[in-house]
Protein backbone atom coordinates (compact mmCIF):
# COMPACT_ATOMS: atom_id res chain seq x y z
CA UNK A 1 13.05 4.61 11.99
CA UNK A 2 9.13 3.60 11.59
CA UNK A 3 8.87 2.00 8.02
CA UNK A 4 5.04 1.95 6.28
CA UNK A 5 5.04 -0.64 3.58
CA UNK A 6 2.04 -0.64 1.43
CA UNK A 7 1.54 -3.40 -1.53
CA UNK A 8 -1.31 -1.96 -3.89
CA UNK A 9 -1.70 -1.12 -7.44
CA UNK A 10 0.93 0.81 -9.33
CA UNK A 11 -0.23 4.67 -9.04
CA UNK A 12 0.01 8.19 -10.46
CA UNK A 13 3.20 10.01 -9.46
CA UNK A 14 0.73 12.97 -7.81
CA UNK A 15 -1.11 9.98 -6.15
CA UNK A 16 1.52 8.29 -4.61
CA UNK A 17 2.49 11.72 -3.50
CA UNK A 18 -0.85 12.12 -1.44
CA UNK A 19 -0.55 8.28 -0.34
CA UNK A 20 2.80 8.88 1.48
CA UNK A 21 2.08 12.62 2.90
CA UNK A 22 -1.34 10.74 4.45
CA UNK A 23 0.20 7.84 5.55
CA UNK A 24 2.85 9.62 7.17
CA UNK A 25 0.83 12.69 8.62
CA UNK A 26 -1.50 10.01 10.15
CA UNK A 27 1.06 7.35 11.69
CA UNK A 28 2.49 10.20 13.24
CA UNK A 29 -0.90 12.43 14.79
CA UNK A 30 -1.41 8.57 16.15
CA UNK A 31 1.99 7.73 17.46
CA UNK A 32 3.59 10.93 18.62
CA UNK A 33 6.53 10.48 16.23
CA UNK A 34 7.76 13.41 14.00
CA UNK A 35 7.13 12.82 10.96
CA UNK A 36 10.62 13.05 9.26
CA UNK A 37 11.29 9.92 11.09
CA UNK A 38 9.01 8.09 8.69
CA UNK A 39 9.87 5.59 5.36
CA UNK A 40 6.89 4.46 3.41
CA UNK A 41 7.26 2.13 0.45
CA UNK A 42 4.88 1.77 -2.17
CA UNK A 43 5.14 -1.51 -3.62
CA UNK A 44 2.87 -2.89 -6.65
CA UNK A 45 1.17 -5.52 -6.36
CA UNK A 46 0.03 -7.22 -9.83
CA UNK A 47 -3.03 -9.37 -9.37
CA UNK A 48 -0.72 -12.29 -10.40
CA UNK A 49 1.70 -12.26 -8.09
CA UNK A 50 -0.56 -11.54 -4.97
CA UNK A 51 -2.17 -14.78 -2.43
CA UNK A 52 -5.70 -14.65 -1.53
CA UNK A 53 -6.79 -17.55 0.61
CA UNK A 54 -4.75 -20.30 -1.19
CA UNK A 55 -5.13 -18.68 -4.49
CA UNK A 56 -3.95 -16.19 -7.28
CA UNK A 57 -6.11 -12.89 -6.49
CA UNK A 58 -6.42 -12.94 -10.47
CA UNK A 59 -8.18 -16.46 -10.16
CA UNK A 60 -10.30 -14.94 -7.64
CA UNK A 61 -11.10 -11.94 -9.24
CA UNK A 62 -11.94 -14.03 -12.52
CA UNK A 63 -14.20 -16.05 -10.19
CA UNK A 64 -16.48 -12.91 -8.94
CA UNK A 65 -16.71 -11.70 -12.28
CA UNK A 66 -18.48 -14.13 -13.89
């Protein structure tokens, strides 16, 4: 079973909606598989508890804002 995980920011029930029916609908025009065969997560990912290059993508962020 093909498994999409995606780590972003928490969403909109009607957006994560379109976020799975796109992900799936394009892995599958590119892979050939039907796309009931398809899981996609949708994971948050808080800006404090997500790695960029060594360091907290808050830190960064913090950094390019000021």
């Amino acid at each position: 079973m093909p498994t999409i995980f995606f780590y972003g920011p928490d969403l909109e029930k009607e957006k994560r909606r379109e976020l799975i029916r796109r992900f799936t609908q394009a892995a599958s025009e590119l892979t050939g598989i039907d796309q009931s065969a398809f899981v996609v997560y949708l994971r948050p990912s808080d800006r404090d508890r997500v790695g960029v290059g060594g360091q907290l993508l808050e830190d960064v962020m913090k950094k390019n804002n000021a």
